[in-house]
N, C-alpha and C. Protein backbone atom coordinates (compact mmCIF):
# COMPACT_ATOMS: atom_id res chain seq x y z
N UNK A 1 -39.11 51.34 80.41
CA UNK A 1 -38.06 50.55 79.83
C UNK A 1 -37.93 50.83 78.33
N UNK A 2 -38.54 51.78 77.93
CA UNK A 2 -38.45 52.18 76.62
C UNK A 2 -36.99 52.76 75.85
N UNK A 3 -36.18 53.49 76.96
CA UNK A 3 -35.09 54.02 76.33
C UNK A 3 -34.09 53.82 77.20
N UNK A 4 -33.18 52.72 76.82
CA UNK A 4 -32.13 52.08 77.54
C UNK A 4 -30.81 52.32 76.64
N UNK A 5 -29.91 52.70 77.78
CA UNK A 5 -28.63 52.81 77.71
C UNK A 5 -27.67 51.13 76.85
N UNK A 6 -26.48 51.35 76.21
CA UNK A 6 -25.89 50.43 75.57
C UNK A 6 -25.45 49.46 76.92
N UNK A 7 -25.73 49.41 78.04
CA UNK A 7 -25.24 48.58 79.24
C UNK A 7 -26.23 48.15 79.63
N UNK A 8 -27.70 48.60 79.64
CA UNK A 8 -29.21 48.14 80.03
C UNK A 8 -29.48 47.23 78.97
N UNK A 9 -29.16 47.91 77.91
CA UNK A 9 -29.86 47.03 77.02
C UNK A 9 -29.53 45.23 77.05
N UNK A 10 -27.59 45.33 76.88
CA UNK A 10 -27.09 44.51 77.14
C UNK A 10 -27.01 43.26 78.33
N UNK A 11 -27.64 43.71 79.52
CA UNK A 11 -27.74 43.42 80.54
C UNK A 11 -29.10 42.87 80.63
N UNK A 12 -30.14 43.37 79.94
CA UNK A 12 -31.47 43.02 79.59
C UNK A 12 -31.29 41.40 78.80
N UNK A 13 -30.45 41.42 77.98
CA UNK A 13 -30.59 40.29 76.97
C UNK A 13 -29.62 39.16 77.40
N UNK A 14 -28.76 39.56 78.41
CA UNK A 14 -27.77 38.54 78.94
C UNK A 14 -26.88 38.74 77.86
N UNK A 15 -26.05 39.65 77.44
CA UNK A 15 -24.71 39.71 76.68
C UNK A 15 -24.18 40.67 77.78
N UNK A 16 -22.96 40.58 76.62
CA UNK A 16 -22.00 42.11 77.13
C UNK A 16 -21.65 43.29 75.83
N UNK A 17 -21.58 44.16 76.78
CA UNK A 17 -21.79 45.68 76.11
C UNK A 17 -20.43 45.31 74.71
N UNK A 18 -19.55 44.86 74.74
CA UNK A 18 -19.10 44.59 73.42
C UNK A 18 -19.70 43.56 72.08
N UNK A 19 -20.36 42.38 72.94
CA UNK A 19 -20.92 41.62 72.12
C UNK A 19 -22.32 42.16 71.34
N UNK A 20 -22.69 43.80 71.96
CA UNK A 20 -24.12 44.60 71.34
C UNK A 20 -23.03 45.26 69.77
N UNK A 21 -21.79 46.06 70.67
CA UNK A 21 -21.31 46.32 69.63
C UNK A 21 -20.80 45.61 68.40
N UNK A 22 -20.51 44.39 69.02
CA UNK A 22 -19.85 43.55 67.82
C UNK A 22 -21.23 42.66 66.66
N UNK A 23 -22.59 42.94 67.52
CA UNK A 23 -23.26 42.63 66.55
C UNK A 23 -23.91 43.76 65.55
N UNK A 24 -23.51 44.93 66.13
CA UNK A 24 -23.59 46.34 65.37
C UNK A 24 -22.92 46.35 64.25
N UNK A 25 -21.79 45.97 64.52
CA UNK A 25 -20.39 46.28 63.39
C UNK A 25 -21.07 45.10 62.52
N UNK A 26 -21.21 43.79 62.80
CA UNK A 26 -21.89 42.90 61.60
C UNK A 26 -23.36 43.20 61.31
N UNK A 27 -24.13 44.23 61.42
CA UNK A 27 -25.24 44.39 60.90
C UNK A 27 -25.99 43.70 61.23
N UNK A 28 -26.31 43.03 61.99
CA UNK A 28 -27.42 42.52 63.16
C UNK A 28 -28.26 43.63 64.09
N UNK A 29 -27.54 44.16 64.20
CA UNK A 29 -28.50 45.63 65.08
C UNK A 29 -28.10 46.94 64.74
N UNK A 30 -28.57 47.89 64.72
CA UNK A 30 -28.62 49.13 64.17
C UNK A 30 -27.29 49.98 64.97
N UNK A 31 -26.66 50.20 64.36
CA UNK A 31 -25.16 50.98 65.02
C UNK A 31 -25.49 51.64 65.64
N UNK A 32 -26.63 52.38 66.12
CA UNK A 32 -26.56 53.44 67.43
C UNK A 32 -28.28 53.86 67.67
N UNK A 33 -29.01 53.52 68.51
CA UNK A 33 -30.01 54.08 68.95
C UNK A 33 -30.04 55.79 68.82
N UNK A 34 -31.29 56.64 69.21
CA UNK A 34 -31.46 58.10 69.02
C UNK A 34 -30.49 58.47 70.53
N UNK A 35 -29.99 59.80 70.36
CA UNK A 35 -29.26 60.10 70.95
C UNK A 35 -29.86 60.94 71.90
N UNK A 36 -29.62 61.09 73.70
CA UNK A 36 -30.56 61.82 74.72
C UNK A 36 -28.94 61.79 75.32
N UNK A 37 -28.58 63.45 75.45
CA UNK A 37 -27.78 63.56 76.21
C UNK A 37 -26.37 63.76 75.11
N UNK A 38 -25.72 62.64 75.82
CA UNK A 38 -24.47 62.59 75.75
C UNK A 38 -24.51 61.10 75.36
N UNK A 39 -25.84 60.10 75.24
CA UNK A 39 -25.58 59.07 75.40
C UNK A 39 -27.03 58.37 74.36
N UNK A 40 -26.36 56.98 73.97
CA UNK A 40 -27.35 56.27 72.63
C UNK A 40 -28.56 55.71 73.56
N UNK A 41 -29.52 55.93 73.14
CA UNK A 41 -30.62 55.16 73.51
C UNK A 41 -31.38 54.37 72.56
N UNK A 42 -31.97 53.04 73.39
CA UNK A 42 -32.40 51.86 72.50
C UNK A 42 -33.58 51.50 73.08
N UNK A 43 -34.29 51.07 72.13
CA UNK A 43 -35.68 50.86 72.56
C UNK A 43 -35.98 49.25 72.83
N UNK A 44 -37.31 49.05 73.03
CA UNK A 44 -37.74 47.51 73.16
C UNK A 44 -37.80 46.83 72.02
N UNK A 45 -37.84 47.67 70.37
CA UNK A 45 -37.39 46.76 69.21
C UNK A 45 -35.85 46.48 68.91
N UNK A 46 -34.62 47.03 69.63
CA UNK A 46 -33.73 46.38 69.58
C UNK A 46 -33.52 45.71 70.62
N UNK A 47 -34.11 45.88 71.80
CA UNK A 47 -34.02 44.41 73.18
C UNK A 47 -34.45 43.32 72.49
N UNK A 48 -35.78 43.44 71.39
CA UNK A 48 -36.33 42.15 71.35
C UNK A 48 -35.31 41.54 69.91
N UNK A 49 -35.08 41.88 69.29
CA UNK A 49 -33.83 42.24 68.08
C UNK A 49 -32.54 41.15 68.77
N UNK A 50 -31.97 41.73 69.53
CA UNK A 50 -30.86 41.32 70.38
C UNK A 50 -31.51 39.78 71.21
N UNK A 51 -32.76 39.63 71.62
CA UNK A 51 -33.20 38.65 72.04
C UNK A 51 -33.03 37.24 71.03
N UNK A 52 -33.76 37.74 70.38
CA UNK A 52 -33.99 37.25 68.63
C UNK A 52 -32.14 36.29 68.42
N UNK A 53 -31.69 37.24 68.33
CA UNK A 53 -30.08 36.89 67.98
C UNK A 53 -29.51 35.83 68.62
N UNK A 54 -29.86 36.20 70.14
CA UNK A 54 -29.58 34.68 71.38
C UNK A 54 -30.35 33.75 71.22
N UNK A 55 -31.42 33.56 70.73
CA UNK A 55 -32.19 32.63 71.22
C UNK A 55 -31.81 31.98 69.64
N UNK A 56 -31.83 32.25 68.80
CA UNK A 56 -31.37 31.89 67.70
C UNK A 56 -29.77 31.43 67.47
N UNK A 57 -29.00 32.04 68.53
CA UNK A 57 -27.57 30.89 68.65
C UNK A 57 -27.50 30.12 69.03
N UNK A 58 -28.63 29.62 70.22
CA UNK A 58 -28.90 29.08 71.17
C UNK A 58 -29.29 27.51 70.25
N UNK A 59 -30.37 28.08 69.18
CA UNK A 59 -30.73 26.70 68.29
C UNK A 59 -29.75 26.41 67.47
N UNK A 60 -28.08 27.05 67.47
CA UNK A 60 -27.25 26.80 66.64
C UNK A 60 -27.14 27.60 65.39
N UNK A 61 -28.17 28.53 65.15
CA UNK A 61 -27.69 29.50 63.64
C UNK A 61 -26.55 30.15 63.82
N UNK A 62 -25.86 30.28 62.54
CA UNK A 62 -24.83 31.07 62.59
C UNK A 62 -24.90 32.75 62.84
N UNK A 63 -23.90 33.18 63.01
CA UNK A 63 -24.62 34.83 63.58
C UNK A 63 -24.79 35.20 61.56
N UNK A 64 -24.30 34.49 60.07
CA UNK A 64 -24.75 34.79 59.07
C UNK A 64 -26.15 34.35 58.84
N UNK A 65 -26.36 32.91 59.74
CA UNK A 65 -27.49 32.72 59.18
C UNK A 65 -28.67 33.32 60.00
N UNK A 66 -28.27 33.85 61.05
CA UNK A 66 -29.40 35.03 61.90
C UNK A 66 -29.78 36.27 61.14
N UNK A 67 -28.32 36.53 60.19
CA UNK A 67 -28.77 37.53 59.25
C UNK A 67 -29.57 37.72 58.16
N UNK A 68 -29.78 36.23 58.25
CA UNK A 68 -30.88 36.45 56.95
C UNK A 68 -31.81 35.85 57.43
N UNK A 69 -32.10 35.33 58.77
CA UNK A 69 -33.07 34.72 59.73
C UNK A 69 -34.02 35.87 59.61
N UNK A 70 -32.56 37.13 60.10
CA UNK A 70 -33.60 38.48 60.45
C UNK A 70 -34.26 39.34 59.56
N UNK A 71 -33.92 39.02 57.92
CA UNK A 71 -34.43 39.82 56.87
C UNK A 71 -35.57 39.19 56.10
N UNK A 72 -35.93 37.90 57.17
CA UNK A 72 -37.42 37.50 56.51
C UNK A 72 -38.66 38.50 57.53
N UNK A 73 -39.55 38.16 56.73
CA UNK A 73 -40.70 38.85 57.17
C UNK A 73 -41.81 37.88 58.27
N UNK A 74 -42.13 38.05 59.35
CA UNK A 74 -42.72 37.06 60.34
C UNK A 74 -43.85 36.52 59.38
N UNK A 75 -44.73 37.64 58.43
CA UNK A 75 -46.02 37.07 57.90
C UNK A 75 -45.78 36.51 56.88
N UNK A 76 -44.75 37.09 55.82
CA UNK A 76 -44.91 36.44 54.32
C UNK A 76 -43.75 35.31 54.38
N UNK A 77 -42.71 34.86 55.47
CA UNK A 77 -41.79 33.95 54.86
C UNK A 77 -41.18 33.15 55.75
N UNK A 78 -43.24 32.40 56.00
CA UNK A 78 -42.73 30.85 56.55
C UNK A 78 -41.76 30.16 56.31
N UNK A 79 -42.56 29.70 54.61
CA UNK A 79 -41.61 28.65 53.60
C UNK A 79 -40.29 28.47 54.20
N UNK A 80 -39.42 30.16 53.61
CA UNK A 80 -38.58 30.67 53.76
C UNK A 80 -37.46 30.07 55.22
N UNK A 81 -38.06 30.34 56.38
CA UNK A 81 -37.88 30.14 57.94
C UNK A 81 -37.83 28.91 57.90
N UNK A 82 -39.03 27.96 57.58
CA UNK A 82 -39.22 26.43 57.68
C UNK A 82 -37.85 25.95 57.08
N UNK A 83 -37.45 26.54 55.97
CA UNK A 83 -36.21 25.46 55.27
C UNK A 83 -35.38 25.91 56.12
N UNK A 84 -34.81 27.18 56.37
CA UNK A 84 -33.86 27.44 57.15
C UNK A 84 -33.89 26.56 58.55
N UNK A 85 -34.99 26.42 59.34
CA UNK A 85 -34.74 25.50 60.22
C UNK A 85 -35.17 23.90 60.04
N UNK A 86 -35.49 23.45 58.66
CA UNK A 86 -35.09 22.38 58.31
C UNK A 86 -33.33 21.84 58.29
N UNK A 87 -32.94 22.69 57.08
CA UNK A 87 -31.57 22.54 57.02
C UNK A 87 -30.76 22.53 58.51
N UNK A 88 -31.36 23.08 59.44
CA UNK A 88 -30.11 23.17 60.57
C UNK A 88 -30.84 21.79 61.03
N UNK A 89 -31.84 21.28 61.24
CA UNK A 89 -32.14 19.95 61.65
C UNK A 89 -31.08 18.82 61.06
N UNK A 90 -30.89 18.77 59.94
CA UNK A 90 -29.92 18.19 59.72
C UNK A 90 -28.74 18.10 59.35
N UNK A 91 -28.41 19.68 59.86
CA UNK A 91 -27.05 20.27 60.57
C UNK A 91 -26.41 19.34 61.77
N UNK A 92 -27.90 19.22 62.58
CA UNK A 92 -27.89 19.09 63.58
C UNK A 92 -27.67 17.14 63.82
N UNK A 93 -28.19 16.52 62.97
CA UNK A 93 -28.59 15.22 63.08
C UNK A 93 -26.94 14.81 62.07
N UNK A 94 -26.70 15.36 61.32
CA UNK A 94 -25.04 15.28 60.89
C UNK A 94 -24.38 15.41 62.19
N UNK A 95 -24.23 16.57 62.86
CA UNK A 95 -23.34 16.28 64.18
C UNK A 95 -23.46 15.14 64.78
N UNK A 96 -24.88 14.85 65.63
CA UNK A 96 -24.85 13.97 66.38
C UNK A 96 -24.08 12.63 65.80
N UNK A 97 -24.33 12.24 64.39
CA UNK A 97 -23.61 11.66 63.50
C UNK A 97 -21.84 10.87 64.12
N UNK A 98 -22.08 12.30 63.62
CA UNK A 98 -20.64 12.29 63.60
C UNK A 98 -20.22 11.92 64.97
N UNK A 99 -20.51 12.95 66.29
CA UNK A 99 -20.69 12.29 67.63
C UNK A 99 -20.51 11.17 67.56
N UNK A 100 -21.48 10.31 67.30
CA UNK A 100 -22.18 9.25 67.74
C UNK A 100 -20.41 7.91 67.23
N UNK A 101 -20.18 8.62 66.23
CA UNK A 101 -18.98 7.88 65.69
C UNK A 101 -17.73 8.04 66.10
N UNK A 102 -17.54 9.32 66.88
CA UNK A 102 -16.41 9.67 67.88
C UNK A 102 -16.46 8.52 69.12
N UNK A 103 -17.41 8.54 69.64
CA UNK A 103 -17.62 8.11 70.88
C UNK A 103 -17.48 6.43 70.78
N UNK A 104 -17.97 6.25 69.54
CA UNK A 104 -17.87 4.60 69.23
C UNK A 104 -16.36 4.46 68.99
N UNK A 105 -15.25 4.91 68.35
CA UNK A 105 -14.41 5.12 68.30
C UNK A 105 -13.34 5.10 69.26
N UNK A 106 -13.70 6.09 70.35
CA UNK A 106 -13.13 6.31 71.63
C UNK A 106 -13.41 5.15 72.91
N UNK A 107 -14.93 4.34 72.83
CA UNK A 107 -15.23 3.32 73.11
C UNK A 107 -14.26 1.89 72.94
N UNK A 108 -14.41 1.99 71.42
CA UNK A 108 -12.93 0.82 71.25
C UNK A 108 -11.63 0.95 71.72
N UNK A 109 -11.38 2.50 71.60
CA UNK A 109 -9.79 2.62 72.02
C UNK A 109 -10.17 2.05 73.53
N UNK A 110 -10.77 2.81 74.46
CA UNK A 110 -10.85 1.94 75.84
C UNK A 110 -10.75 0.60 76.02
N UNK A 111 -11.61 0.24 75.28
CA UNK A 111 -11.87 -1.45 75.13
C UNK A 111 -10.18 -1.94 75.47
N UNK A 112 -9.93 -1.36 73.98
CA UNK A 112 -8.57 -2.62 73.42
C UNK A 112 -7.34 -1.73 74.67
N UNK A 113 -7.29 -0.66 75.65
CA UNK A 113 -6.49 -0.35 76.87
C UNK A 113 -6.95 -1.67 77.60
N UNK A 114 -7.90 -1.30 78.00
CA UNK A 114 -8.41 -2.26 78.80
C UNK A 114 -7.81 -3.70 79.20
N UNK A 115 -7.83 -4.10 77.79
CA UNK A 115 -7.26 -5.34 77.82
C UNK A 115 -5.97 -5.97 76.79
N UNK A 116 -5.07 -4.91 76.95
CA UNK A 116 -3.70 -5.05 76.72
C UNK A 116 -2.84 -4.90 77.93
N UNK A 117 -1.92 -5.34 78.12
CA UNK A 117 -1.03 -5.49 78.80
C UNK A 117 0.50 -4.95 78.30
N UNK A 118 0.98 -4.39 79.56
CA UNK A 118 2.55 -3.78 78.89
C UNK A 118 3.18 -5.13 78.60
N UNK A 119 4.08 -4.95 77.62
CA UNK A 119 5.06 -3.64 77.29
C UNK A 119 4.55 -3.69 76.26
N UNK A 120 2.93 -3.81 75.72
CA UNK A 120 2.18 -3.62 74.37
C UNK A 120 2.45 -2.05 75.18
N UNK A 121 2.24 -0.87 73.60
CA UNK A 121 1.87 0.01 73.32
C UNK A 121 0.50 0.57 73.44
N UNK A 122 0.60 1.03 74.27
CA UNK A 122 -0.81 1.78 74.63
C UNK A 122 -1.97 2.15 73.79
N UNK A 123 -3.18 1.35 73.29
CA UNK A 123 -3.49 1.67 72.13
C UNK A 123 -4.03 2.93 71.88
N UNK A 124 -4.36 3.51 72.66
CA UNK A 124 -4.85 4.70 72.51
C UNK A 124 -4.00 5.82 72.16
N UNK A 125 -2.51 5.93 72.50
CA UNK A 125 -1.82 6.76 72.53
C UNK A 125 -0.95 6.09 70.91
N UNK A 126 -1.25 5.09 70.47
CA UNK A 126 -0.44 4.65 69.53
C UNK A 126 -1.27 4.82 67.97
N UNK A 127 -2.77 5.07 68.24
CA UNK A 127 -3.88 5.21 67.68
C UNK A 127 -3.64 6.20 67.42
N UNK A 128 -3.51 7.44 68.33
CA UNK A 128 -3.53 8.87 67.98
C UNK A 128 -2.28 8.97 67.47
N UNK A 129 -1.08 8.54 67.56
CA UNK A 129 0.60 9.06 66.98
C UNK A 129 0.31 8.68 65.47
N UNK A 130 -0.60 7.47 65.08
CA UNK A 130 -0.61 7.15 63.92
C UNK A 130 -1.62 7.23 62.99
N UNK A 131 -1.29 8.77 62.21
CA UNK A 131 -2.80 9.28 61.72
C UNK A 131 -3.14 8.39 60.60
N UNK A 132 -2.37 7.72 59.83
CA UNK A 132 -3.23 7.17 58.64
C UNK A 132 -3.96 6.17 58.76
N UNK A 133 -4.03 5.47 60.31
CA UNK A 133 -4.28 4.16 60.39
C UNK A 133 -5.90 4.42 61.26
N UNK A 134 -7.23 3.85 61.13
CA UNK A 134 -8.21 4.00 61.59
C UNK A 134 -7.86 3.20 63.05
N UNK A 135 -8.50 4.32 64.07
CA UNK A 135 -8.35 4.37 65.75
C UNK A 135 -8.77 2.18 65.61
N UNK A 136 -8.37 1.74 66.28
CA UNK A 136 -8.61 0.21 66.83
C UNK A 136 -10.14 -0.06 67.12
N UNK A 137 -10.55 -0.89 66.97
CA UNK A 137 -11.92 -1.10 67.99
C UNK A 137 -12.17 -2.70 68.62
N UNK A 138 -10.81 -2.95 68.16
CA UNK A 138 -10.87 -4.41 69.12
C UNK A 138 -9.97 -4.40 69.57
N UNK A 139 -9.68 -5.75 70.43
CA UNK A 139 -8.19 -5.70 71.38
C UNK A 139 -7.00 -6.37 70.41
N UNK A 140 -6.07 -5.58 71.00
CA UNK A 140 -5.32 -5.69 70.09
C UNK A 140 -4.54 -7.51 69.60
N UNK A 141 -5.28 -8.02 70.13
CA UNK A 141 -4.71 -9.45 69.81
C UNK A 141 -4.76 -10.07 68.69
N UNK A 142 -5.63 -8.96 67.81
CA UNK A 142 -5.97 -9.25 66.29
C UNK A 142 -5.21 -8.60 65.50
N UNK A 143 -4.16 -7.64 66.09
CA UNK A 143 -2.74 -6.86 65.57
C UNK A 143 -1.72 -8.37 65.21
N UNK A 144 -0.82 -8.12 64.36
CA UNK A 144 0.19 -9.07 64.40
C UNK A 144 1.52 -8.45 65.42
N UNK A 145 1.56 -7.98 65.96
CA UNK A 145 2.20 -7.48 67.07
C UNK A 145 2.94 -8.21 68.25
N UNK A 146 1.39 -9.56 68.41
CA UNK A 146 2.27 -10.17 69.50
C UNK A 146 1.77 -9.63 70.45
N UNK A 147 1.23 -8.84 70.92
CA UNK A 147 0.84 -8.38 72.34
C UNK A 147 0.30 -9.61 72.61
N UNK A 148 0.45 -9.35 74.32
CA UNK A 148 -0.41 -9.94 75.43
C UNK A 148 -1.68 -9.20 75.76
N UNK A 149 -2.43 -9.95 75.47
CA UNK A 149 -3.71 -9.88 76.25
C UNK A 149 -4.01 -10.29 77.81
N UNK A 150 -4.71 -9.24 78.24
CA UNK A 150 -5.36 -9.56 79.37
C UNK A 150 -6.74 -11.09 79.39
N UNK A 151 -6.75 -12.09 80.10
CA UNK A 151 -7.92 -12.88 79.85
C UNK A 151 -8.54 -12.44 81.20
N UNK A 152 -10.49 -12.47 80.54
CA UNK A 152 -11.42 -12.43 81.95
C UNK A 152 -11.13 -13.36 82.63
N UNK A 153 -11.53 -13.86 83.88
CA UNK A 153 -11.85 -14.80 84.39
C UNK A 153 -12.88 -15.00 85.15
């Protein structure tokens, strides 16, 4: 398995033969293995190279920040690595964030559907037509509007 074709290799790492090239053209992997034949050959330091790259999108780095993922040194630049996957930790804990505030968001719009009644305006669809106004998170009976509410019973 030492000298694999640009389709082995690719096939080895779970991409496709353009996505080897397209990380060639951005300098992530070496534009062309030694040449046998008519055809490029690549060894097990660009399989593991190309591995490196996935498993590292996989934790969310950018294919820039793989690039400088990949120009540290395994022995001298822990430090280095540690902040880099500090910072995406709370890359990462910002999203959920943010998530976490979509969903609360989208939660209320349900809510206040839920329990409006026509010929009120749909709040959800009246939420989204109207960007300056923050999405609802109660029912709308606290609008001056006048809607009808639905009551439990």
């Amino acid at each position: 398995m030492s000298e694999l074709t640009i389709g082995t290799l690719a096939k080895s790492a779970g991409v496709g033969v353009e996505t080897v090239r397209y990380y060639q053209r951005r300098g992530l992997l070496p534009q062309g293995g030694a040449h046998k034949g008519a055809f490029r050959v690549y060894g097990t330091d660009e399989l593991a190279r190309l591995r490196f790259i996935r498993r590292a999108q996989t934790l969310g780095f950018s294919l820039e920040e793989i690039s400088e993922l990949l120009a540290l040194d395994e022995e001298t630049d822990r430090e280095r690595a540690r902040a880099f996957a500090q910072a995406k930790i709370a890359d990462v804990e910002s999203r959920i964030r943010q998530l976490e505030e979509m969903r609360s968001a989208l939660q209320g719009l349900v809510t206040c559907c839920e329990h409006t009644e026509a010929p009120a305006p749909c709040p959800i669809l009246h939420a989204l037509s109207t960007a300056s106004e923050e999405p609802p998170t109660s029912p709308p009976e606290a609008h001056a509007h006048g809607s009808r509410t639905r009551t439990s019973s």
